[in-house]
C-alpha atoms as a PDB file:
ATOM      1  CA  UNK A   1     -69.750 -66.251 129.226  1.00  0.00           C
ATOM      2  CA  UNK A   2     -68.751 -65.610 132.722  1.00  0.00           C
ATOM      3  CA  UNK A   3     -70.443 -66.316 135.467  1.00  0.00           C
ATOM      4  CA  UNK A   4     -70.382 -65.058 139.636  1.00  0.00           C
ATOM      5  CA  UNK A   5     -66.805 -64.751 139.371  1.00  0.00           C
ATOM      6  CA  UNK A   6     -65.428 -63.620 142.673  1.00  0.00           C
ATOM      7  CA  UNK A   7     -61.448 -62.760 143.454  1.00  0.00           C
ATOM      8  CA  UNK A   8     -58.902 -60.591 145.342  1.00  0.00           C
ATOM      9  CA  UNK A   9     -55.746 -60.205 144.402  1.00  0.00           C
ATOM     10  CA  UNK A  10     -52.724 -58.258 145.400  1.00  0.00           C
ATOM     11  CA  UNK A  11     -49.478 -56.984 144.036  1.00  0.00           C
ATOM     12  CA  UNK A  12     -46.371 -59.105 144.451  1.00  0.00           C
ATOM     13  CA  UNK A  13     -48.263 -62.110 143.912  1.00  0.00           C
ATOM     14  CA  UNK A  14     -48.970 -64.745 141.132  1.00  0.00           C
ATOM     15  CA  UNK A  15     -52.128 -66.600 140.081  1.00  0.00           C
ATOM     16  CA  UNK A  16     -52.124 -69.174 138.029  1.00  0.00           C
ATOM     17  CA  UNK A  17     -55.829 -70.098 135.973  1.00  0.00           C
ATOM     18  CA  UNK A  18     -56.097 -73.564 134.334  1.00  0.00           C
ATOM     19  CA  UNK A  19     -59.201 -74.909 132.960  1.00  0.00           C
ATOM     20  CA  UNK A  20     -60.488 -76.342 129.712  1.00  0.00           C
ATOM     21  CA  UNK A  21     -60.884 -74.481 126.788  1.00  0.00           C
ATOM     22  CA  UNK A  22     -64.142 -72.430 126.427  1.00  0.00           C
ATOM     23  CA  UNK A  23     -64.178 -72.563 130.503  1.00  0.00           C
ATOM     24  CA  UNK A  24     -63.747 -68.431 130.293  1.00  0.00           C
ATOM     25  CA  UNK A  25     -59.922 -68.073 131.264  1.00  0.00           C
ATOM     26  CA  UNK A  26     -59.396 -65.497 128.059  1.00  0.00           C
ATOM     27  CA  UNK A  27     -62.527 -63.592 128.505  1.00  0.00           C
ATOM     28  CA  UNK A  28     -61.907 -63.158 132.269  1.00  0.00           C
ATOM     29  CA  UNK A  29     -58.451 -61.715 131.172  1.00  0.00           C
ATOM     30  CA  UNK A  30     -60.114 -59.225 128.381  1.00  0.00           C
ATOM     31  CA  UNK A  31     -62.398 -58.158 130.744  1.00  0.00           C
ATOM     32  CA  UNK A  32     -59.619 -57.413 133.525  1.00  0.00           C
ATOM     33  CA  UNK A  33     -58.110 -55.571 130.663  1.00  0.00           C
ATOM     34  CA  UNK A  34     -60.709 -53.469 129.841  1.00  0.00           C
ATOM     35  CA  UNK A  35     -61.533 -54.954 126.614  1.00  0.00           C
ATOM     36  CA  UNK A  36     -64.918 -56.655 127.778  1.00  0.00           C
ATOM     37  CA  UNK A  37     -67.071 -55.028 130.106  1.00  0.00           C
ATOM     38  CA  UNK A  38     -69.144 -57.213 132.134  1.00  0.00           C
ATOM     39  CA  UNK A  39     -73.209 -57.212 131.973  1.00  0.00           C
ATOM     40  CA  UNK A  40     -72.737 -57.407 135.904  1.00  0.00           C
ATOM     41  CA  UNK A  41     -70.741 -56.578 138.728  1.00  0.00           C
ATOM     42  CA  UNK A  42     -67.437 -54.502 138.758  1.00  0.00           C
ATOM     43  CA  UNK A  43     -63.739 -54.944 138.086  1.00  0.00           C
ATOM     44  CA  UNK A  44     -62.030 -52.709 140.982  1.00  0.00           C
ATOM     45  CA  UNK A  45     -58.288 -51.952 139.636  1.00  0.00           C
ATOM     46  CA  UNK A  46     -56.426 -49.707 142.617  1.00  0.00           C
ATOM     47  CA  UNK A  47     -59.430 -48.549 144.049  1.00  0.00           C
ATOM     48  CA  UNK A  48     -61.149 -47.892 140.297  1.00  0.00           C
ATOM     49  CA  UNK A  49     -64.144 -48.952 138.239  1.00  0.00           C
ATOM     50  CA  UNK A  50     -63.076 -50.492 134.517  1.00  0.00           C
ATOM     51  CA  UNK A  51     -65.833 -48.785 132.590  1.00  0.00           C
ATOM     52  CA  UNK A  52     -66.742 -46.125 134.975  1.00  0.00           C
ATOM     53  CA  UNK A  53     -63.499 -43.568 135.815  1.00  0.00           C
ATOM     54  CA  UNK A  54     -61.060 -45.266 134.019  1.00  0.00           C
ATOM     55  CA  UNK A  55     -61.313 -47.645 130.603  1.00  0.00           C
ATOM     56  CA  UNK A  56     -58.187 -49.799 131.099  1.00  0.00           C
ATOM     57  CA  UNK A  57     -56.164 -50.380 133.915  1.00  0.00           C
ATOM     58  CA  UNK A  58     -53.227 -47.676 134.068  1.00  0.00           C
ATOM     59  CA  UNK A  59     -50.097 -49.973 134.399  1.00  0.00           C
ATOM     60  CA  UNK A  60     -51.250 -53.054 132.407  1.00  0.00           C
ATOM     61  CA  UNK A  61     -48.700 -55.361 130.320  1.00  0.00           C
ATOM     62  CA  UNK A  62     -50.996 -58.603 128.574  1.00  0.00           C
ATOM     63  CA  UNK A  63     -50.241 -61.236 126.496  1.00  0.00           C
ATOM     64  CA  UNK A  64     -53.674 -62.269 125.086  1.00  0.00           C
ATOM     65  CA  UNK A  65     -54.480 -64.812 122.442  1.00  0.00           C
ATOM     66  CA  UNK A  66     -52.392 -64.568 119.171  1.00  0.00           C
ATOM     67  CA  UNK A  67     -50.895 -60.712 119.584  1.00  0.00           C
ATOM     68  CA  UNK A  68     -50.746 -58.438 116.687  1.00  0.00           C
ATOM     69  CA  UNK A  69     -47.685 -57.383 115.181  1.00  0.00           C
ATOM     70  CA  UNK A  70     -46.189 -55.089 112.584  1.00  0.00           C
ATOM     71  CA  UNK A  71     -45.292 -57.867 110.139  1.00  0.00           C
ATOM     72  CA  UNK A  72     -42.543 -55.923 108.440  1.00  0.00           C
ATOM     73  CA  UNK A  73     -40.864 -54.461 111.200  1.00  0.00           C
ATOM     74  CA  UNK A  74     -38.108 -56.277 112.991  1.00  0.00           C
ATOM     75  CA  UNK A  75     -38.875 -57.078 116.732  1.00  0.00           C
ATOM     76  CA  UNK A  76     -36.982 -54.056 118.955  1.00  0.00           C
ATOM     77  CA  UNK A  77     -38.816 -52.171 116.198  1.00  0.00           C
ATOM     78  CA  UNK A  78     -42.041 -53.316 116.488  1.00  0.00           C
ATOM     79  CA  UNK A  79     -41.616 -52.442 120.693  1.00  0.00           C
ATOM     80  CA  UNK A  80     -40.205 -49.045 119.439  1.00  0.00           C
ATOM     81  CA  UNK A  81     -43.517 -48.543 118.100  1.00  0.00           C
ATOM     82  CA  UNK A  82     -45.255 -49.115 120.696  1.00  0.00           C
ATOM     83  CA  UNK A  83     -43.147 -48.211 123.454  1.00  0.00           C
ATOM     84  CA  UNK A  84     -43.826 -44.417 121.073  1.00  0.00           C
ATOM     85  CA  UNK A  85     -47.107 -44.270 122.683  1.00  0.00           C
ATOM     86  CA  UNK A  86     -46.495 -43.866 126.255  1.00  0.00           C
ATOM     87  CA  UNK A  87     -42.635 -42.645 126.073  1.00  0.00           C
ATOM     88  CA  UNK A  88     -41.637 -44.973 128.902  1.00  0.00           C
ATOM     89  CA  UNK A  89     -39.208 -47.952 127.891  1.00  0.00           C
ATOM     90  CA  UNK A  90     -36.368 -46.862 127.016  1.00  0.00           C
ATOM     91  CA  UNK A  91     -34.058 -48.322 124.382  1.00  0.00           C
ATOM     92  CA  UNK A  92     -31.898 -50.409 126.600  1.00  0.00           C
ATOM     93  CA  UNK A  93     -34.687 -51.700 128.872  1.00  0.00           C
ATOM     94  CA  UNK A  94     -36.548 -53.132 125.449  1.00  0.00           C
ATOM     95  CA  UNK A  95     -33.067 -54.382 124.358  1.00  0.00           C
ATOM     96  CA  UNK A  96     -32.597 -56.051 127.438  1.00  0.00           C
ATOM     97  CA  UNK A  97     -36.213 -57.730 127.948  1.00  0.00           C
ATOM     98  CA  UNK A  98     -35.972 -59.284 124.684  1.00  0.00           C
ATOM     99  CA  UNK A  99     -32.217 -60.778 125.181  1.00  0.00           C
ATOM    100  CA  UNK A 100     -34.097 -62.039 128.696  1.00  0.00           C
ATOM    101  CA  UNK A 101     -36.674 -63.735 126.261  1.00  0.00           C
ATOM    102  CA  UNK A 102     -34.376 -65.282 124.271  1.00  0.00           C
ATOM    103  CA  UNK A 103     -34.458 -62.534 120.854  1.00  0.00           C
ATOM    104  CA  UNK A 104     -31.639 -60.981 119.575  1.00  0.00           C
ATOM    105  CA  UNK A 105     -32.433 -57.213 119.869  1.00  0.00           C
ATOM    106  CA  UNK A 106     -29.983 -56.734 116.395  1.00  0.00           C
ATOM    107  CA  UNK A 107     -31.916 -59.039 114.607  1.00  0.00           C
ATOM    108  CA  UNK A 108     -32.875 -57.014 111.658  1.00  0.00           C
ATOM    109  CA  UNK A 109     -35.203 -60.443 110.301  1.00  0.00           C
ATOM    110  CA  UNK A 110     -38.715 -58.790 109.994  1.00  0.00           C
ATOM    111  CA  UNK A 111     -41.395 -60.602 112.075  1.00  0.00           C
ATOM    112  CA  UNK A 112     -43.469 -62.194 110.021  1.00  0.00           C
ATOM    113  CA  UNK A 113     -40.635 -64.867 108.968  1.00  0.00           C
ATOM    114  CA  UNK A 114     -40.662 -65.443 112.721  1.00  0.00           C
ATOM    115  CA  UNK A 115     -41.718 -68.841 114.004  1.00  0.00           C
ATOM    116  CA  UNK A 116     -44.514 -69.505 116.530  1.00  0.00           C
ATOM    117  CA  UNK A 117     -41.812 -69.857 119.458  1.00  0.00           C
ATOM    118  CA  UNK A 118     -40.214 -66.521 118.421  1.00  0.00           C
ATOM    119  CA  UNK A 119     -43.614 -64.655 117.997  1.00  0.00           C
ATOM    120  CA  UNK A 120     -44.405 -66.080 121.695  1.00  0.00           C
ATOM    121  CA  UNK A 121     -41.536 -64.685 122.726  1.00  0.00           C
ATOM    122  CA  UNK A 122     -42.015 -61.251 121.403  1.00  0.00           C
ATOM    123  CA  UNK A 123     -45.101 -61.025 123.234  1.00  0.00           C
ATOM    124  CA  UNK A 124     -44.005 -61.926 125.899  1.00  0.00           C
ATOM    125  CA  UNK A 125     -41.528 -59.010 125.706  1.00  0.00           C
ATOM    126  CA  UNK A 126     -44.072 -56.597 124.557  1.00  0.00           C
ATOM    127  CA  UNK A 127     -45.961 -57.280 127.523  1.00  0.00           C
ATOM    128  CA  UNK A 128     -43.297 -57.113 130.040  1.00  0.00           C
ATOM    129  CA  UNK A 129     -41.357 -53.958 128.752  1.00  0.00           C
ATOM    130  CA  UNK A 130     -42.553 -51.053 130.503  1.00  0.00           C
ATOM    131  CA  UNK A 131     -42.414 -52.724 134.239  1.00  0.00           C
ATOM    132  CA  UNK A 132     -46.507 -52.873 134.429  1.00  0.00           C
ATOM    133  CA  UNK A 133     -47.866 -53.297 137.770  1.00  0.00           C
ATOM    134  CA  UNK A 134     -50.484 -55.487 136.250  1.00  0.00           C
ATOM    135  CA  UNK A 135     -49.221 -58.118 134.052  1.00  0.00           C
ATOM    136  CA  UNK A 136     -51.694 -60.449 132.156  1.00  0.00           C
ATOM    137  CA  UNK A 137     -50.468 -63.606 130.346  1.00  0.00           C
ATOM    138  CA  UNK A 138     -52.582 -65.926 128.490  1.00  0.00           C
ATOM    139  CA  UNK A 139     -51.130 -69.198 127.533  1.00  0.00           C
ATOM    140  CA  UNK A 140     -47.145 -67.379 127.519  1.00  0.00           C
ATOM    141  CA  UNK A 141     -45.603 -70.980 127.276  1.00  0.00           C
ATOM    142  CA  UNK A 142     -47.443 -72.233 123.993  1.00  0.00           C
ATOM    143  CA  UNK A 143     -44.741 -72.674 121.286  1.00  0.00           C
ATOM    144  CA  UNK A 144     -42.187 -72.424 124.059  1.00  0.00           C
ATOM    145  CA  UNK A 145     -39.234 -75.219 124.115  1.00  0.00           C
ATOM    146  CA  UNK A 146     -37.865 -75.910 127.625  1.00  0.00           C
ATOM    147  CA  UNK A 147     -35.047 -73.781 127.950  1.00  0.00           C
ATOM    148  CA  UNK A 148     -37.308 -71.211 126.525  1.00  0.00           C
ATOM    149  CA  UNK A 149     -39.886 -72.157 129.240  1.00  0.00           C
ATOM    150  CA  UNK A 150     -37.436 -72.112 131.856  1.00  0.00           C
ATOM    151  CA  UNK A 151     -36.233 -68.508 131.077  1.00  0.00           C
ATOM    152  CA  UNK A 152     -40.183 -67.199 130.808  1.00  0.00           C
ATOM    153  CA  UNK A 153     -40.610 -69.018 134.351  1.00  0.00           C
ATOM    154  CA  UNK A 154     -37.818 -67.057 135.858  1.00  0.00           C
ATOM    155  CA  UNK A 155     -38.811 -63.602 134.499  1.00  0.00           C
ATOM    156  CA  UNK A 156     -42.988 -63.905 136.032  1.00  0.00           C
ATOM    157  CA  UNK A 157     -40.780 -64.661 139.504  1.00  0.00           C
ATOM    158  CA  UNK A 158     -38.460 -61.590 139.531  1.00  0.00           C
ATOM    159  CA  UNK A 159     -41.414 -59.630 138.260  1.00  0.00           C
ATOM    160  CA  UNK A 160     -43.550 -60.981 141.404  1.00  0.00           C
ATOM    161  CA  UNK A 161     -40.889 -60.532 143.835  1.00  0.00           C
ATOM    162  CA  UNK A 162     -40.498 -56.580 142.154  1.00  0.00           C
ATOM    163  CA  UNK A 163     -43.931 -56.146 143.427  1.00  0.00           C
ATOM    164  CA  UNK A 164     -46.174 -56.961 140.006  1.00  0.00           C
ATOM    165  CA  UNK A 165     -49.698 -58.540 140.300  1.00  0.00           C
ATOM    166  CA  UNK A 166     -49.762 -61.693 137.536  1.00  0.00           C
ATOM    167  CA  UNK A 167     -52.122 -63.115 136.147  1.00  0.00           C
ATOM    168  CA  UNK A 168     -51.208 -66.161 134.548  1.00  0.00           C
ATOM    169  CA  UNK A 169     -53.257 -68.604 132.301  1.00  0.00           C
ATOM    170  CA  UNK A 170     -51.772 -72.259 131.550  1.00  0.00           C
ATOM    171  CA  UNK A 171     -52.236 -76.033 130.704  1.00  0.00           C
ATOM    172  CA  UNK A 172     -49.984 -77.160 132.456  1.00  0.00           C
ATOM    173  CA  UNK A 173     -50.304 -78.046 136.118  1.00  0.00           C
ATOM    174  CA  UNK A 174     -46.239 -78.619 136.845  1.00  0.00           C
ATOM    175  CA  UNK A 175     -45.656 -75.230 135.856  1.00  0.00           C
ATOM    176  CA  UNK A 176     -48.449 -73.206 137.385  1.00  0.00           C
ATOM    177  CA  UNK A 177     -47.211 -75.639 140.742  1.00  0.00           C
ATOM    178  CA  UNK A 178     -43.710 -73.969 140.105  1.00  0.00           C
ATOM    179  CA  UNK A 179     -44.545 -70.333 139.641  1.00  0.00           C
ATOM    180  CA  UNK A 180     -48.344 -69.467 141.234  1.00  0.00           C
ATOM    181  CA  UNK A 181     -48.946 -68.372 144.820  1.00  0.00           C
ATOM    182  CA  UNK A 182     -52.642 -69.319 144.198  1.00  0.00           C
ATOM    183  CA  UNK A 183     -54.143 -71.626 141.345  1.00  0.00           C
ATOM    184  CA  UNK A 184     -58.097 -70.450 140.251  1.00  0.00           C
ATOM    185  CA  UNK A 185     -59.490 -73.804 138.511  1.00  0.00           C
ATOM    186  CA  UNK A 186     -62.618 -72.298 135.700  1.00  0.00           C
ATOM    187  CA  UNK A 187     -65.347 -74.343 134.369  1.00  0.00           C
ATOM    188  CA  UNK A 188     -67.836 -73.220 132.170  1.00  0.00           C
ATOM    189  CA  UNK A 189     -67.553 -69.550 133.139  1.00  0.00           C
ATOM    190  CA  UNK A 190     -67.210 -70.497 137.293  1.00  0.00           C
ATOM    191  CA  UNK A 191     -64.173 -70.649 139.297  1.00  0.00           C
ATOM    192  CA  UNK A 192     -64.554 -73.899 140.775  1.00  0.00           C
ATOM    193  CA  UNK A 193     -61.729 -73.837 143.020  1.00  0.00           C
ATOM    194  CA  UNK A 194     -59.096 -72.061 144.433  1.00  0.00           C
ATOM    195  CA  UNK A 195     -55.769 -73.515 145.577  1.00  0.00           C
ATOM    196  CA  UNK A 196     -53.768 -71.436 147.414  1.00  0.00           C
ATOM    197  CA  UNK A 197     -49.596 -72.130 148.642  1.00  0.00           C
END
Protein backbone atom coordinates (compact mmCIF):
# COMPACT_ATOMS: atom_id res chain seq x y z
CA UNK A 1 0.00 0.00 0.00
CA UNK A 2 1.27 3.32 -1.00
CA UNK A 3 0.67 6.23 0.44
CA UNK A 4 0.98 10.43 -0.66
CA UNK A 5 3.89 9.59 -2.61
CA UNK A 6 5.22 12.70 -4.22
CA UNK A 7 8.43 12.87 -6.84
CA UNK A 8 10.02 14.50 -9.93
CA UNK A 9 12.40 13.08 -11.76
CA UNK A 10 14.32 13.74 -14.88
CA UNK A 11 16.28 11.97 -17.54
CA UNK A 12 20.03 11.63 -17.12
CA UNK A 13 19.66 11.12 -13.58
CA UNK A 14 19.69 8.25 -10.95
CA UNK A 15 17.60 7.58 -7.84
CA UNK A 16 18.37 5.31 -5.59
CA UNK A 17 15.17 3.83 -3.05
CA UNK A 18 16.20 1.92 0.12
CA UNK A 19 13.84 0.97 2.75
CA UNK A 20 12.74 -2.13 4.59
CA UNK A 21 10.96 -4.74 3.10
CA UNK A 22 7.13 -4.33 2.81
CA UNK A 23 7.97 -0.34 2.98
CA UNK A 24 6.41 -0.21 -0.87
CA UNK A 25 9.76 0.13 -2.97
CA UNK A 26 8.40 -2.84 -5.52
CA UNK A 27 4.90 -1.68 -5.74
CA UNK A 28 5.99 1.95 -6.38
CA UNK A 29 8.11 0.43 -9.28
CA UNK A 30 4.97 -1.77 -10.73
CA UNK A 31 2.98 1.05 -10.58
CA UNK A 32 5.60 3.37 -12.51
CA UNK A 33 5.49 0.49 -14.87
CA UNK A 34 2.12 0.34 -15.52
CA UNK A 35 1.44 -2.83 -13.85
CA UNK A 36 -0.49 -1.28 -10.76
CA UNK A 37 -2.63 1.54 -11.16
CA UNK A 38 -3.03 3.66 -8.24
CA UNK A 39 -6.58 4.20 -6.34
CA UNK A 40 -5.30 7.95 -6.35
CA UNK A 41 -3.39 10.46 -8.00
CA UNK A 42 -1.47 10.13 -11.38
CA UNK A 43 1.81 8.80 -12.72
CA UNK A 44 2.84 11.57 -15.47
CA UNK A 45 5.47 9.68 -17.90
CA UNK A 46 6.65 12.51 -20.73
CA UNK A 47 3.80 14.55 -20.33
CA UNK A 48 1.27 11.23 -20.15
CA UNK A 49 -1.25 9.62 -17.83
CA UNK A 50 -0.36 5.64 -17.00
CA UNK A 51 -3.92 4.39 -17.24
CA UNK A 52 -5.45 7.15 -19.14
CA UNK A 53 -3.64 7.68 -22.91
CA UNK A 54 -1.10 5.33 -22.57
CA UNK A 55 -0.92 1.78 -20.38
CA UNK A 56 2.88 1.52 -19.93
CA UNK A 57 5.46 3.87 -20.34
CA UNK A 58 6.80 3.79 -24.10
CA UNK A 59 10.63 3.34 -23.54
CA UNK A 60 10.64 1.28 -20.29
CA UNK A 61 13.49 -1.44 -19.47
CA UNK A 62 12.63 -3.08 -15.54
CA UNK A 63 14.08 -5.52 -13.59
CA UNK A 64 11.29 -6.41 -11.08
CA UNK A 65 11.23 -9.12 -8.48
CA UNK A 66 12.28 -12.66 -9.71
CA UNK A 67 11.89 -12.12 -13.81
CA UNK A 68 10.41 -14.76 -15.92
CA UNK A 69 12.28 -16.65 -18.30
CA UNK A 70 12.01 -19.22 -21.05
CA UNK A 71 13.57 -22.05 -19.03
CA UNK A 72 14.73 -23.99 -22.06
CA UNK A 73 16.06 -21.43 -24.11
CA UNK A 74 19.64 -20.33 -23.78
CA UNK A 75 20.09 -16.61 -22.67
CA UNK A 76 20.79 -14.45 -26.21
CA UNK A 77 17.79 -16.65 -27.04
CA UNK A 78 15.57 -15.93 -24.52
CA UNK A 79 16.38 -11.79 -25.45
CA UNK A 80 15.80 -12.92 -29.12
CA UNK A 81 12.43 -13.61 -28.03
CA UNK A 82 11.70 -10.83 -26.69
CA UNK A 83 13.67 -8.40 -28.45
CA UNK A 84 10.87 -10.23 -31.50
CA UNK A 85 8.28 -8.07 -30.08
CA UNK A 86 9.34 -4.64 -30.69
CA UNK A 87 12.09 -5.35 -33.58
CA UNK A 88 14.58 -2.99 -31.96
CA UNK A 89 17.85 -4.70 -30.48
CA UNK A 90 19.64 -5.93 -32.78
CA UNK A 91 21.78 -9.06 -32.60
CA UNK A 92 25.05 -7.47 -31.74
CA UNK A 93 23.67 -4.89 -29.27
CA UNK A 94 22.03 -8.07 -27.17
CA UNK A 95 25.40 -9.86 -27.70
CA UNK A 96 27.19 -7.10 -26.42
CA UNK A 97 24.92 -6.14 -23.24
CA UNK A 98 25.19 -9.54 -22.01
CA UNK A 99 29.23 -9.85 -22.44
CA UNK A 100 28.88 -6.21 -20.42
CA UNK A 101 26.93 -8.33 -17.73
CA UNK A 102 29.24 -10.83 -17.46
CA UNK A 103 27.23 -13.88 -19.88
CA UNK A 104 28.71 -15.46 -22.59
CA UNK A 105 26.36 -14.66 -25.54
CA UNK A 106 27.57 -18.43 -27.14
CA UNK A 107 26.59 -20.09 -24.22
CA UNK A 108 24.25 -22.61 -25.59
CA UNK A 109 23.53 -23.89 -21.48
CA UNK A 110 19.67 -23.42 -21.30
CA UNK A 111 18.59 -21.10 -18.42
CA UNK A 112 17.11 -22.92 -16.07
CA UNK A 113 20.58 -24.71 -15.04
CA UNK A 114 21.56 -21.08 -14.48
CA UNK A 115 22.45 -19.99 -10.97
CA UNK A 116 20.84 -17.10 -9.06
CA UNK A 117 23.92 -14.73 -9.98
CA UNK A 118 23.58 -15.68 -13.69
CA UNK A 119 19.69 -15.33 -13.75
CA UNK A 120 20.39 -11.71 -12.08
CA UNK A 121 22.45 -11.05 -14.65
CA UNK A 122 20.20 -11.92 -17.47
CA UNK A 123 17.79 -9.57 -16.21
CA UNK A 124 19.68 -7.24 -15.90
CA UNK A 125 20.45 -7.56 -19.64
CA UNK A 126 16.92 -8.00 -20.59
CA UNK A 127 16.18 -4.84 -19.08
CA UNK A 128 18.92 -2.82 -20.45
CA UNK A 129 18.90 -4.09 -24.16
CA UNK A 130 16.88 -1.88 -26.15
CA UNK A 131 18.51 1.59 -24.70
CA UNK A 132 15.07 2.46 -22.65
CA UNK A 133 14.75 5.93 -21.61
CA UNK A 134 13.18 4.67 -18.46
CA UNK A 135 15.04 2.03 -16.75
CA UNK A 136 13.58 0.36 -13.55
CA UNK A 137 15.73 -1.94 -11.35
CA UNK A 138 14.59 -3.63 -8.33
CA UNK A 139 17.15 -5.15 -6.13
CA UNK A 140 19.77 -5.67 -9.60
CA UNK A 141 22.71 -6.53 -7.14
CA UNK A 142 21.03 -9.56 -5.20
CA UNK A 143 23.04 -12.72 -6.10
CA UNK A 144 25.69 -10.42 -7.50
CA UNK A 145 29.54 -11.15 -6.41
CA UNK A 146 31.74 -8.02 -6.40
CA UNK A 147 33.27 -7.97 -9.60
CA UNK A 148 29.85 -8.72 -10.83
CA UNK A 149 28.59 -5.71 -8.76
CA UNK A 150 31.21 -3.56 -9.92
CA UNK A 151 30.46 -4.17 -13.68
CA UNK A 152 26.38 -3.62 -12.99
CA UNK A 153 27.55 -0.26 -11.15
CA UNK A 154 29.37 0.94 -14.17
CA UNK A 155 26.66 0.13 -16.77
CA UNK A 156 23.48 2.31 -14.54
CA UNK A 157 26.43 5.26 -14.87
CA UNK A 158 27.04 5.20 -18.67
CA UNK A 159 23.34 4.66 -19.03
CA UNK A 160 22.73 7.97 -16.81
CA UNK A 161 25.31 9.94 -18.43
CA UNK A 162 23.51 8.63 -22.12
CA UNK A 163 20.59 10.51 -20.88
CA UNK A 164 18.34 7.46 -19.14
CA UNK A 165 16.06 8.19 -16.10
CA UNK A 166 16.90 5.18 -13.31
CA UNK A 167 15.23 4.07 -10.96
CA UNK A 168 17.09 2.04 -8.71
CA UNK A 169 15.99 -0.06 -5.61
CA UNK A 170 18.79 -1.42 -3.09
CA UNK A 171 19.95 -2.55 0.46
CA UNK A 172 22.76 -1.33 0.42
CA UNK A 173 23.62 2.22 1.38
CA UNK A 174 27.55 2.18 -0.01
CA UNK A 175 26.31 1.45 -3.28
CA UNK A 176 23.27 3.64 -3.75
CA UNK A 177 26.12 6.47 -2.15
CA UNK A 178 28.27 5.41 -5.27
CA UNK A 179 25.79 5.47 -8.09
CA UNK A 180 22.42 7.77 -7.07
CA UNK A 181 22.11 11.50 -7.72
CA UNK A 182 19.21 11.43 -5.16
CA UNK A 183 18.40 8.65 -2.44
CA UNK A 184 14.22 8.38 -1.64
CA UNK A 185 14.19 6.57 1.96
CA UNK A 186 10.24 4.51 2.06
CA UNK A 187 8.54 3.46 5.14
CA UNK A 188 5.43 1.85 5.29
CA UNK A 189 4.19 3.12 1.92
CA UNK A 190 5.75 7.04 2.64
CA UNK A 191 8.85 8.47 1.37
CA UNK A 192 10.30 9.65 4.43
CA UNK A 193 13.17 11.37 3.08
CA UNK A 194 14.92 12.49 0.29
CA UNK A 195 18.69 12.89 0.03
CA UNK A 196 19.84 14.56 -2.73
CA UNK A 197 24.02 14.97 -4.06
Amino acid sequence: MLDDISASMECGKIYGFRGQNGSGKTMLMRCICGLVIPDNGAIIVDGDELGKRISFPESLGALIESPGFIEHYSALDNMRAIASIKGIALENEMREILQEVGLDPDEKKSVKKYSLGMRQKLGIAIALMENPELIILDEPFNALDEKSVEKVKKIIKQRAEAGALIIVSCHDREILDQIADSIYYMEEGKIIRNEKK
